[in-house]
C-alpha atoms as a PDB file:
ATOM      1  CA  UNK A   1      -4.313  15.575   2.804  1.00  0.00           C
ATOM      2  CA  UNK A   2      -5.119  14.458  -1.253  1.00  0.00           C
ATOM      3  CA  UNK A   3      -8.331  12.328  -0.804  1.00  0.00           C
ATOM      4  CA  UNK A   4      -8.499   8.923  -2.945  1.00  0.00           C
ATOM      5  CA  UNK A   5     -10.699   6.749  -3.969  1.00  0.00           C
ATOM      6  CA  UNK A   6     -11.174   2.935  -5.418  1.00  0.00           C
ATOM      7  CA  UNK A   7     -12.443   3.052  -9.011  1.00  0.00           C
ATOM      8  CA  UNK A   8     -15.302   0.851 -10.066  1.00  0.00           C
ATOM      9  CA  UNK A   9     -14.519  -1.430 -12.746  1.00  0.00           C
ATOM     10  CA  UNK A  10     -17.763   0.151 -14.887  1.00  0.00           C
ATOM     11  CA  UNK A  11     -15.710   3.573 -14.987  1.00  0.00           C
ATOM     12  CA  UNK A  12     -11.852   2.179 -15.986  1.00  0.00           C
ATOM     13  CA  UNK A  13     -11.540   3.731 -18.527  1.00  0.00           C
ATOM     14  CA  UNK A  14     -13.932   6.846 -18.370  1.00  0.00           C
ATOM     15  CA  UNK A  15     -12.084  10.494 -18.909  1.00  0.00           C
ATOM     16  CA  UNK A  16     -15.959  11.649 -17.396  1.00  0.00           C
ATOM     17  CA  UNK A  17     -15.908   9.795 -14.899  1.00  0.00           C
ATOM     18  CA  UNK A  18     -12.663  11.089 -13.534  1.00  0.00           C
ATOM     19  CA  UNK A  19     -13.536  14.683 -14.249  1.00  0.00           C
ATOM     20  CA  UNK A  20     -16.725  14.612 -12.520  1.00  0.00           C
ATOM     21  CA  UNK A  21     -13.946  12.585  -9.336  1.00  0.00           C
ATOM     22  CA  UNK A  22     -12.011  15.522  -9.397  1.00  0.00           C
ATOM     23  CA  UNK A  23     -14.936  17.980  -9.306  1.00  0.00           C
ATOM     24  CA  UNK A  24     -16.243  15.567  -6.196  1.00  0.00           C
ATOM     25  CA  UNK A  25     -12.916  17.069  -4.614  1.00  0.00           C
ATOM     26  CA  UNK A  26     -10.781  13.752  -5.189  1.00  0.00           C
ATOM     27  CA  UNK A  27      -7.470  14.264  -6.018  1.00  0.00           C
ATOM     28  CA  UNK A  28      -6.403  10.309  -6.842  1.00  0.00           C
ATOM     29  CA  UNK A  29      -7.707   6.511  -7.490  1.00  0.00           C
ATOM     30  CA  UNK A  30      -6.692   3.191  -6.332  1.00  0.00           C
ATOM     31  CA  UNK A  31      -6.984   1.055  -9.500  1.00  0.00           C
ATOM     32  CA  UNK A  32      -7.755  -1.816  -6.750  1.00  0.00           C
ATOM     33  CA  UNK A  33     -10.350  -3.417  -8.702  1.00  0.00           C
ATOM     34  CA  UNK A  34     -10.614  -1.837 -12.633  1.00  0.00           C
ATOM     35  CA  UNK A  35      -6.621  -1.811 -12.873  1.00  0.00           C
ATOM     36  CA  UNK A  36      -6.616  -5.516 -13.157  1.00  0.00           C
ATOM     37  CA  UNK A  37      -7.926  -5.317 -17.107  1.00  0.00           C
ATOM     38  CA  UNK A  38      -4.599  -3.608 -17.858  1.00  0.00           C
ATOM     39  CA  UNK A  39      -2.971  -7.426 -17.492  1.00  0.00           C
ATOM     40  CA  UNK A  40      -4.309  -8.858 -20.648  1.00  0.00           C
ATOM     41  CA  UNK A  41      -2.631  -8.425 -24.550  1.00  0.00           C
ATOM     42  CA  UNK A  42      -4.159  -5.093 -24.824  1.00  0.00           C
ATOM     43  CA  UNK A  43      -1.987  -4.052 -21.998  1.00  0.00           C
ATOM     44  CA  UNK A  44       0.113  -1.229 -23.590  1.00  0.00           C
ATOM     45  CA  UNK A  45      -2.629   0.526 -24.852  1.00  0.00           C
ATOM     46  CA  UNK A  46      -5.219  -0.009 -22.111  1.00  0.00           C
ATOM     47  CA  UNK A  47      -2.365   1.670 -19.932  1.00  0.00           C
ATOM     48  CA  UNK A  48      -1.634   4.613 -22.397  1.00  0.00           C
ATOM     49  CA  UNK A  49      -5.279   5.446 -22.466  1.00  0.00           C
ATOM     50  CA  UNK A  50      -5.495   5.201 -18.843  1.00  0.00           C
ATOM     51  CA  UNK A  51      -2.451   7.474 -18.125  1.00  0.00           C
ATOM     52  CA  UNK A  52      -4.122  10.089 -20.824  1.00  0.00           C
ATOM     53  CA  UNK A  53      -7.133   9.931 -18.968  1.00  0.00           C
ATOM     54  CA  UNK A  54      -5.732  10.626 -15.358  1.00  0.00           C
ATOM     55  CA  UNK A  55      -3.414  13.305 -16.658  1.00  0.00           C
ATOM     56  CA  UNK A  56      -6.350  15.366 -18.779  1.00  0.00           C
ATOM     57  CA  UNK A  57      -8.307  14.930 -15.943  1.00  0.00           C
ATOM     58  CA  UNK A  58      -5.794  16.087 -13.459  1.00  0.00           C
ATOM     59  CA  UNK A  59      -6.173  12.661 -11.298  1.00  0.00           C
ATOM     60  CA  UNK A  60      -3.471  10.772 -10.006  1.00  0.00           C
ATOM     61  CA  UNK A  61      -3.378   7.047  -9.253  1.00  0.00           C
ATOM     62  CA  UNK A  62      -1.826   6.836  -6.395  1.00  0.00           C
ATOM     63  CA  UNK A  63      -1.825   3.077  -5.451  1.00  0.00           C
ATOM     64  CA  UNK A  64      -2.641   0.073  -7.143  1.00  0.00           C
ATOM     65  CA  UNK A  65      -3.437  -3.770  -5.616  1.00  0.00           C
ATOM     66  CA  UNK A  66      -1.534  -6.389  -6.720  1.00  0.00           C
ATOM     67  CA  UNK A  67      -3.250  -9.191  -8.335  1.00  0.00           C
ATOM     68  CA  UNK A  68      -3.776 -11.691  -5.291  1.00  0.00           C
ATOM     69  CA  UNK A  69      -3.505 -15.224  -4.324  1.00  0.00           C
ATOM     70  CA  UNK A  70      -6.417 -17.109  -2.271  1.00  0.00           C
ATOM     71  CA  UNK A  71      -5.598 -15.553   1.840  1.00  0.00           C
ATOM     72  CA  UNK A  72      -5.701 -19.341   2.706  1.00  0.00           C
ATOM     73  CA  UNK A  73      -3.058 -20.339   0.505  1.00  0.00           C
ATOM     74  CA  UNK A  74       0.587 -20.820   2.048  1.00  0.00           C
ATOM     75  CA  UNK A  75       3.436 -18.718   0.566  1.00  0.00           C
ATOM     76  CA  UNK A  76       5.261 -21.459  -0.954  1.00  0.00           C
ATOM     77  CA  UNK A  77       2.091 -22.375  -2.918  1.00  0.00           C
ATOM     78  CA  UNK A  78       2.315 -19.727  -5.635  1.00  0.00           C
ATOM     79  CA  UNK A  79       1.687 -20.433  -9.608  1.00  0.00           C
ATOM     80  CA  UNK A  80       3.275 -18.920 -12.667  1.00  0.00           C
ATOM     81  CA  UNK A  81       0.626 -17.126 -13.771  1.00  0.00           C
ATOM     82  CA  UNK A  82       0.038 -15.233 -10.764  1.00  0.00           C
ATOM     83  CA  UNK A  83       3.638 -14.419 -10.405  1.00  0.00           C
ATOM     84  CA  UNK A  84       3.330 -12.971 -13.810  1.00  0.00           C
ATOM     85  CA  UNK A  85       0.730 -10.713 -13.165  1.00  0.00           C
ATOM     86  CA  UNK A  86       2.614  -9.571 -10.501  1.00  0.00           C
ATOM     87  CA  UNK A  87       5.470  -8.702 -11.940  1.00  0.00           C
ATOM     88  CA  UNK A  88       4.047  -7.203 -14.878  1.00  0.00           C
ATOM     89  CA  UNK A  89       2.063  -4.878 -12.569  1.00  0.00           C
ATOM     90  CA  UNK A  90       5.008  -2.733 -11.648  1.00  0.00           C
ATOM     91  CA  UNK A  91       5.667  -1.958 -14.901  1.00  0.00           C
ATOM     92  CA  UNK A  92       1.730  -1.330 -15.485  1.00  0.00           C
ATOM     93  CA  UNK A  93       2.100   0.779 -12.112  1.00  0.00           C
ATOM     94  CA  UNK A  94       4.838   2.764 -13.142  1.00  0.00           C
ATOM     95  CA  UNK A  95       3.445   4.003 -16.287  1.00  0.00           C
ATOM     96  CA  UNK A  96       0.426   5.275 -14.788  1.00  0.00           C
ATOM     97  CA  UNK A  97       2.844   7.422 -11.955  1.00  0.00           C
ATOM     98  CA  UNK A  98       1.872   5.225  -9.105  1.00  0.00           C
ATOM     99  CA  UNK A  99       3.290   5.155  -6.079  1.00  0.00           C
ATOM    100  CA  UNK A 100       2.869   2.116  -4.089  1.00  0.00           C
ATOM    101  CA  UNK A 101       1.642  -1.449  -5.037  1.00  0.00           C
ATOM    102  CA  UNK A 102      -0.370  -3.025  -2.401  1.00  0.00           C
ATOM    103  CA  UNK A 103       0.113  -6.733  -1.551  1.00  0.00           C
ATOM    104  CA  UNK A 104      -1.238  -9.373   0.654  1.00  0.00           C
ATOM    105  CA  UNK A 105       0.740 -11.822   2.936  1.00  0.00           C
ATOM    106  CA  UNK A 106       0.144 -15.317   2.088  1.00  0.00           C
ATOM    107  CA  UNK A 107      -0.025 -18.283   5.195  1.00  0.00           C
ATOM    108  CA  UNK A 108      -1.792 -18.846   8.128  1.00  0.00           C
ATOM    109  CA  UNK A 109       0.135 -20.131  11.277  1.00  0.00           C
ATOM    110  CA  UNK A 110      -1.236 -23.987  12.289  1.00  0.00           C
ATOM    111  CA  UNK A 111       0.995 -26.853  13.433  1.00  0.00           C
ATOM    112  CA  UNK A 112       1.845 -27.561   9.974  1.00  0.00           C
ATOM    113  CA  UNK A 113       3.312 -24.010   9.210  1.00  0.00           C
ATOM    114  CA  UNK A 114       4.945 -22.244  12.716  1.00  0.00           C
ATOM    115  CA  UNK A 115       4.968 -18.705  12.614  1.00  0.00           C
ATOM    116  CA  UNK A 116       8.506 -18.729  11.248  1.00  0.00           C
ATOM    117  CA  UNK A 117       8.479 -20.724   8.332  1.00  0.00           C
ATOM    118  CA  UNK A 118       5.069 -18.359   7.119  1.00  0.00           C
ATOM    119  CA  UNK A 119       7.394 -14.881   7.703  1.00  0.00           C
ATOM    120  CA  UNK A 120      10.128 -16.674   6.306  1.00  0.00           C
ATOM    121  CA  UNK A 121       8.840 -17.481   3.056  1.00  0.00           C
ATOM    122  CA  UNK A 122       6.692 -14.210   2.809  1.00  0.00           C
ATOM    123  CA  UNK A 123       9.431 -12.358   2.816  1.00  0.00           C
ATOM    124  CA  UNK A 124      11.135 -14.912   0.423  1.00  0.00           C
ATOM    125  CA  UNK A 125       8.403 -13.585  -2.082  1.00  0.00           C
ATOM    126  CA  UNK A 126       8.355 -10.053  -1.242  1.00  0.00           C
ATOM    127  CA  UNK A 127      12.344  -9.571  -2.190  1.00  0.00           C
ATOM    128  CA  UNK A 128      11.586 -11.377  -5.056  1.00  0.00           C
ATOM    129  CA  UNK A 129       9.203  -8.698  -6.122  1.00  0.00           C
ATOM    130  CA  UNK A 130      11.339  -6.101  -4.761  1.00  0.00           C
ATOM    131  CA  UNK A 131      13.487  -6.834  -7.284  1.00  0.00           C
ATOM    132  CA  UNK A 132      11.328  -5.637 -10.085  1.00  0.00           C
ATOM    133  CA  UNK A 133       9.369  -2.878  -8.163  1.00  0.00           C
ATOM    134  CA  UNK A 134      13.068  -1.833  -7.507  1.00  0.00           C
ATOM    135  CA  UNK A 135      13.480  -1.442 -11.729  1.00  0.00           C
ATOM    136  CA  UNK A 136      10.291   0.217 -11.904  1.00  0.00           C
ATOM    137  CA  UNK A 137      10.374   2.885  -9.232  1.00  0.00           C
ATOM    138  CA  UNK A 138       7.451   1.995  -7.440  1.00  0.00           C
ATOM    139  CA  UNK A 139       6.914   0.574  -3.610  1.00  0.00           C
ATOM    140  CA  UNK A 140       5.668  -2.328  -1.905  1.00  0.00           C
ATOM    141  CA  UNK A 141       2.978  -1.650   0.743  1.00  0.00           C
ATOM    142  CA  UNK A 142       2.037  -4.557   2.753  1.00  0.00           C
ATOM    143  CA  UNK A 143      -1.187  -4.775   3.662  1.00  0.00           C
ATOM    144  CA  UNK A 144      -2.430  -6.400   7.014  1.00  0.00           C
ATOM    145  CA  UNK A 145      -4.887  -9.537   6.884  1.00  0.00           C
ATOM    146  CA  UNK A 146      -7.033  -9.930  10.257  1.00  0.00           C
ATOM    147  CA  UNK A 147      -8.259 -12.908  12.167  1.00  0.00           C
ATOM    148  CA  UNK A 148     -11.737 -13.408  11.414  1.00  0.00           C
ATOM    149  CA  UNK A 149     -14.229 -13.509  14.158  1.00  0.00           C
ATOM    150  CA  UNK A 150     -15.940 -16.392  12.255  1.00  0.00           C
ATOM    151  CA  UNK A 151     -13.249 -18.498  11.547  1.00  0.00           C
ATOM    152  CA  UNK A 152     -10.626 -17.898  14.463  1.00  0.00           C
ATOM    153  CA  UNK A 153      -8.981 -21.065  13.493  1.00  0.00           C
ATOM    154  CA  UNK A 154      -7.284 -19.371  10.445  1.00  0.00           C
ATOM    155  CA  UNK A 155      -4.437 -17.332  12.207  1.00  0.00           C
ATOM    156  CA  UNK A 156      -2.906 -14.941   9.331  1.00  0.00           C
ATOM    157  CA  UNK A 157       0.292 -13.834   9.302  1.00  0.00           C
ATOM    158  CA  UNK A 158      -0.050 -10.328   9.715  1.00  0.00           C
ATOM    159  CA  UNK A 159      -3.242 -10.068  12.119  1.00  0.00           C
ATOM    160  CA  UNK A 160      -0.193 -10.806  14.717  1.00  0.00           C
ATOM    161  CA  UNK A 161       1.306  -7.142  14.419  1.00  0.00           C
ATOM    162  CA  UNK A 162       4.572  -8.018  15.383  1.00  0.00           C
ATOM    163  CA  UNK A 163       4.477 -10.807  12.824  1.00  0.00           C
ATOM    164  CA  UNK A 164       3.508  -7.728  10.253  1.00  0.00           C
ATOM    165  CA  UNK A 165       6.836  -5.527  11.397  1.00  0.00           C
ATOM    166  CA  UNK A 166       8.976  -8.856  11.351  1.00  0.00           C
ATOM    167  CA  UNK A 167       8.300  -8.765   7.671  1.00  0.00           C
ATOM    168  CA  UNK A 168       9.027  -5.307   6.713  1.00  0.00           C
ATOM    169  CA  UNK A 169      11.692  -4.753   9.130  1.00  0.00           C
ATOM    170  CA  UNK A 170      13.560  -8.385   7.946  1.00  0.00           C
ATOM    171  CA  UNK A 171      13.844  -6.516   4.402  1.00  0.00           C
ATOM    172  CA  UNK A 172      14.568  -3.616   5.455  1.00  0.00           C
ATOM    173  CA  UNK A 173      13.987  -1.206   2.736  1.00  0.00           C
ATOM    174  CA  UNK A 174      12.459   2.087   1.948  1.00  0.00           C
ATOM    175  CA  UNK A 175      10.506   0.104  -1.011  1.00  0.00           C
ATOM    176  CA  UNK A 176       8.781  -2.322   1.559  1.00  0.00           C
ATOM    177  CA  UNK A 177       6.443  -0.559   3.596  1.00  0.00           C
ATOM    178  CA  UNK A 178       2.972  -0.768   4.936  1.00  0.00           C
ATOM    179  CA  UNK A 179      -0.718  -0.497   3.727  1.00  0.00           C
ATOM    180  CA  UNK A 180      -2.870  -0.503   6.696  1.00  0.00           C
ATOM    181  CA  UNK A 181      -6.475  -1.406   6.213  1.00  0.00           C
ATOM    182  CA  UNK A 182      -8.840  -0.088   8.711  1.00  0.00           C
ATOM    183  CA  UNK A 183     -11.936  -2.214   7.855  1.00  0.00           C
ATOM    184  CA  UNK A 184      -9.290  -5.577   8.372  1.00  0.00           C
ATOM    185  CA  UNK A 185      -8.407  -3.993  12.017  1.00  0.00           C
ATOM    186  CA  UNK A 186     -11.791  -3.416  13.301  1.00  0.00           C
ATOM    187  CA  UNK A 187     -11.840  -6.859  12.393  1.00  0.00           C
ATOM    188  CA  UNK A 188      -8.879  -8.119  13.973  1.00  0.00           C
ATOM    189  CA  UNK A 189      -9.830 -10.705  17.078  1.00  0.00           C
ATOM    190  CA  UNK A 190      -5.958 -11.018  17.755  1.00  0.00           C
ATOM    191  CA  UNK A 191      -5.761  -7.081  18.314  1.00  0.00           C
ATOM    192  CA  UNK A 192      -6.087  -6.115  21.888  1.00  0.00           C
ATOM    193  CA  UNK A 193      -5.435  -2.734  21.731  1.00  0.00           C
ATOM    194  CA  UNK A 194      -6.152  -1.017  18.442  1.00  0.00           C
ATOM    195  CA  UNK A 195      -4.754   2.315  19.317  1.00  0.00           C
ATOM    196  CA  UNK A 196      -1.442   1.286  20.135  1.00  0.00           C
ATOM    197  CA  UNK A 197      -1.256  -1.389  17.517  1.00  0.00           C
ATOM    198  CA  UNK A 198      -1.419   1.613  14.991  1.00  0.00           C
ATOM    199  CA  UNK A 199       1.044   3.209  17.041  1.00  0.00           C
ATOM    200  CA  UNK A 200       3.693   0.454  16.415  1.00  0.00           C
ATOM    201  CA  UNK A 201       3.062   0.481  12.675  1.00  0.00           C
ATOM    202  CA  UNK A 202       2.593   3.812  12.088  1.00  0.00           C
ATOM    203  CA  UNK A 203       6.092   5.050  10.930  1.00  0.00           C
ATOM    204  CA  UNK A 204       5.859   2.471   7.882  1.00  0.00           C
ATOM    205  CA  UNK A 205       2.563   3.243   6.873  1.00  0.00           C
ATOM    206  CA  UNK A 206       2.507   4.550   2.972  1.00  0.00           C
ATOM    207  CA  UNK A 207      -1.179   4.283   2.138  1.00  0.00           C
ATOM    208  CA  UNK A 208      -4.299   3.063   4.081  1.00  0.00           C
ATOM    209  CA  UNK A 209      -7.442   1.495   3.047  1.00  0.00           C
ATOM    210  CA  UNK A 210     -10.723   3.683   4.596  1.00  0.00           C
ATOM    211  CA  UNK A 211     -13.206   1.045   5.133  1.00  0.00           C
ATOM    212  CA  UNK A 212     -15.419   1.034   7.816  1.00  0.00           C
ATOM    213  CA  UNK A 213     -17.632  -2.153   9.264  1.00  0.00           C
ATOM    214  CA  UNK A 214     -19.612  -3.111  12.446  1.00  0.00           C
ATOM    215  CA  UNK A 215     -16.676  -5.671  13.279  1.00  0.00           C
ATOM    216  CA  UNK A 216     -18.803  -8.673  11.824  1.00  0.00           C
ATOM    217  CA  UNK A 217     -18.217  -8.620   8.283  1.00  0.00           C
ATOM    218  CA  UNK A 218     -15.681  -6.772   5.550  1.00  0.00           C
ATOM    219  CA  UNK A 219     -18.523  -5.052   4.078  1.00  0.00           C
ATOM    220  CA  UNK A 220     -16.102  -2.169   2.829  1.00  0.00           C
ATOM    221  CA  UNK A 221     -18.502   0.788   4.143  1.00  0.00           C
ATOM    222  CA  UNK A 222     -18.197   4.371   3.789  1.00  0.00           C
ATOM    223  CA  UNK A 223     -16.608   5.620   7.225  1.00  0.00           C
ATOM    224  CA  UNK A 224     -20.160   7.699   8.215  1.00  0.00           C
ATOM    225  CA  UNK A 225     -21.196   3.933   8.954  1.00  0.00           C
ATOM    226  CA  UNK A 226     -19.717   0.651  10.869  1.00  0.00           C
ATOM    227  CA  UNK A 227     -17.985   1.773  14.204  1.00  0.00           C
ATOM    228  CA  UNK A 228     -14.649   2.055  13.379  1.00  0.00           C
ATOM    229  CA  UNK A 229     -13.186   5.073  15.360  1.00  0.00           C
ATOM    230  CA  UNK A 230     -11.494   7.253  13.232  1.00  0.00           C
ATOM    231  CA  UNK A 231     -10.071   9.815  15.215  1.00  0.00           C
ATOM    232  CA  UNK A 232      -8.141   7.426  17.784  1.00  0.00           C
ATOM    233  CA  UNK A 233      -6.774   5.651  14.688  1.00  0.00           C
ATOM    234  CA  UNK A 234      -5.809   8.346  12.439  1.00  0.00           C
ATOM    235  CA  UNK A 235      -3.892  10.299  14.614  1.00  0.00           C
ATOM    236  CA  UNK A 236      -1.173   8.769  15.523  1.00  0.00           C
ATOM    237  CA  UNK A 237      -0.421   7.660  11.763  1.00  0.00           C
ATOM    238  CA  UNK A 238      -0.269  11.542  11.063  1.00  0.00           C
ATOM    239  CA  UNK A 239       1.528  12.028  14.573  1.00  0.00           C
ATOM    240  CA  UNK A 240       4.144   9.918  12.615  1.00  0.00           C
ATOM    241  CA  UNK A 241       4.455  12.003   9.574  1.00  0.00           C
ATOM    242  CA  UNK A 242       2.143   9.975   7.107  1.00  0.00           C
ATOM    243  CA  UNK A 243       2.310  11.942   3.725  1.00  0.00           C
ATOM    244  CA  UNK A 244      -0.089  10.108   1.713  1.00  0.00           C
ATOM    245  CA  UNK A 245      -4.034  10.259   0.617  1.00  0.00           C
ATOM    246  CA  UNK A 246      -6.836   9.795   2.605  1.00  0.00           C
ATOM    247  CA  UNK A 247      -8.070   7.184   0.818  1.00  0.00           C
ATOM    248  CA  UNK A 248     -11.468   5.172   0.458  1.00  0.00           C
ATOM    249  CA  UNK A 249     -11.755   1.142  -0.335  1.00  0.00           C
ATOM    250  CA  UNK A 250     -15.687   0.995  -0.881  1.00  0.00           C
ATOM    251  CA  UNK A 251     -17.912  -1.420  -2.271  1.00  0.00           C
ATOM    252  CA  UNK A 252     -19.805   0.784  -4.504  1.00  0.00           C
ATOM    253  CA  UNK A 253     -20.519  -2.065  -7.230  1.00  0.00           C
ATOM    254  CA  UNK A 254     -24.354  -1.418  -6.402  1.00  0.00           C
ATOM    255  CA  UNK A 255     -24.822   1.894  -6.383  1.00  0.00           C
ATOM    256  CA  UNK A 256     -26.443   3.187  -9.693  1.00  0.00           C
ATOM    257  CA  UNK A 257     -23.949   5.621 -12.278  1.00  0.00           C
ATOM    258  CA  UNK A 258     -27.260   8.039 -11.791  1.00  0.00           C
ATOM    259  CA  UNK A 259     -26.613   8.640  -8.391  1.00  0.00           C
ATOM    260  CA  UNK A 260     -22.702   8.140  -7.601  1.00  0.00           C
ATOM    261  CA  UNK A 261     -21.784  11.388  -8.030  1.00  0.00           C
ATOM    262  CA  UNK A 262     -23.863  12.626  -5.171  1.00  0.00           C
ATOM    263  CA  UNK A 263     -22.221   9.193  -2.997  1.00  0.00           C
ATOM    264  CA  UNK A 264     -18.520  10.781  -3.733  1.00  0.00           C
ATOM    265  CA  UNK A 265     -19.599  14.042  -2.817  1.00  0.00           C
ATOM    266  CA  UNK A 266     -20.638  12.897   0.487  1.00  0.00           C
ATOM    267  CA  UNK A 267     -17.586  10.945   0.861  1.00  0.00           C
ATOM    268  CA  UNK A 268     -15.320  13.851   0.121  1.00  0.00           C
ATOM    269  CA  UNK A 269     -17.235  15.888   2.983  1.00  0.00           C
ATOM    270  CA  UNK A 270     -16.876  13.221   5.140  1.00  0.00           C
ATOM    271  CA  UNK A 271     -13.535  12.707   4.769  1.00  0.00           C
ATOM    272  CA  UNK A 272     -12.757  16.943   5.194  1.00  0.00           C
ATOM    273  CA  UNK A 273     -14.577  16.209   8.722  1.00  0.00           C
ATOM    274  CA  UNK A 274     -12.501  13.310   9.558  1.00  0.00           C
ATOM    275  CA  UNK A 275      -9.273  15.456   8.914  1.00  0.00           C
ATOM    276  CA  UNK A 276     -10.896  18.214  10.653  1.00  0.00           C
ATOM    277  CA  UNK A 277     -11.782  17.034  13.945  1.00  0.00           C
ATOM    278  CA  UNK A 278      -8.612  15.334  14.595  1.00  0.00           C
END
């Protein structure tokens, strides 16, 4: 399995940086964080460079995140500019070879907003950016949301899994599929049984975010910390045939440029014993 990796916004646009990935024994990036500054005027060019970049240093970008509303915003309460970025993103996506866009569902369920007005109008949005992602050649991975142990009064659309496969299977298309976030799971207070729950969603599952935590917080750790348990919730996704990279959603804004060399290293091991002992 390719292993991935978020970039850090500091290193966007470093060829280096990206060598000395590769040399880490990465094989792609998620843009989830520095892809954003390919949005503005200098778009075109930002994205050349970046393209050059990956190819000379034999990276790939494998997914991107779409720019994203506020999680506690309802679906019908999107804004131009948003949408824009959105839509412009495919195009941004498919230029640099990527393969899936990751997006967020929008809507919590409350008396206000049953369950099927919030899938409805999700998936309202999501064939409306099918549409372009369609023109572009590049997927839609949804990505699920959990209920937070700290605020269980906020009930997110996709921490119900079979709210999650309602979406995906109501469009219906090979374009639509899954990210499934592992940090957001071990999260989850609405998921019973993890194991199976991955089980169910396995067979639409494009990419994955590997974050770890200790089920209190979204701290985005490497998976040698937090308790998320790796080998009961891999499997079954590669029982299922998953095909894509192994790859890591880390908060790694503090670590110094001195030292994050040695961090990726580590990660890359850890990730060859992850695969291995499954």
């Amino acid at each position: 399995m390719k292993k991935s990796i978020g970039i850090d916004d500091r290193f966007f646009l470093n060829l280096e940086h990206l060598k000395g990935l590769k040399s880490a024994g990465f094989d792609a990036v998620d843009y989830s964080v520095g892809w954003r500054h390919l949005l503005g005027s200098d778009s075109d060019e930002k994205t050349a460079k970046a393209a050059e970049n990956l190819a000379e240093a034999g990276i790939e970008c494998y997914q991107i995140h779409l720019p994203c509303y506020n999680i506690f915003l309802q679906p019908d309460q999107t804004d131009e500019s948003t949408e824009a970025d959105i839509h412009k993103s495919f195009e941004v996506a498919s230029k640099l070879g990527t393969k899936w866009a990751v997006v967020h569902t929008m809507g919590t369920v409350d008396k206000d907003h049953p369950r099927e007005w919030v899938i409805k109008k999700n998936v309202e949005n999501f064939v409306r950016y099918l549409e372009t992602a369609e023109k572009y050649g590049v997927g839609i991975a949804v990505e699920n949301i959990p209920r937070f142990g700290d605020c269980p009064q906020y009930d997110f659309i996709t921490a119900d899994i079979d709210s999650h496969l309602e979406i995906i299977e109501r469009i219906d298309s090979p374009m639509l599929q899954a990210c499934w976030d592992f940090g957001h799971q071990n999260l989850n207070i609405s998921d019973g049984d993890r194991t199976e729950t991955v089980k169910k969603i396995a067979k639409y599952v494009k990419v994955f975010h590997g974050a770890s935590n200790y089920g209190n917080m979204d701290w985005h750790l490497a998976p040698c910390f937090g308790n998320v348990n790796w080998k009961e919730r891999l499997k079954p996704m590669l029982d299922a045939g998953y095909d894509g990279t192994f790859n890591l959603e880390l908060n790694l804004s503090k670590v110094p440029e001195s030292v994050i060399f040695e961090h990726y290293k580590l990660y890359s091991r850890m990730i060859d014993e992850i695969i291995k002992n499954l």
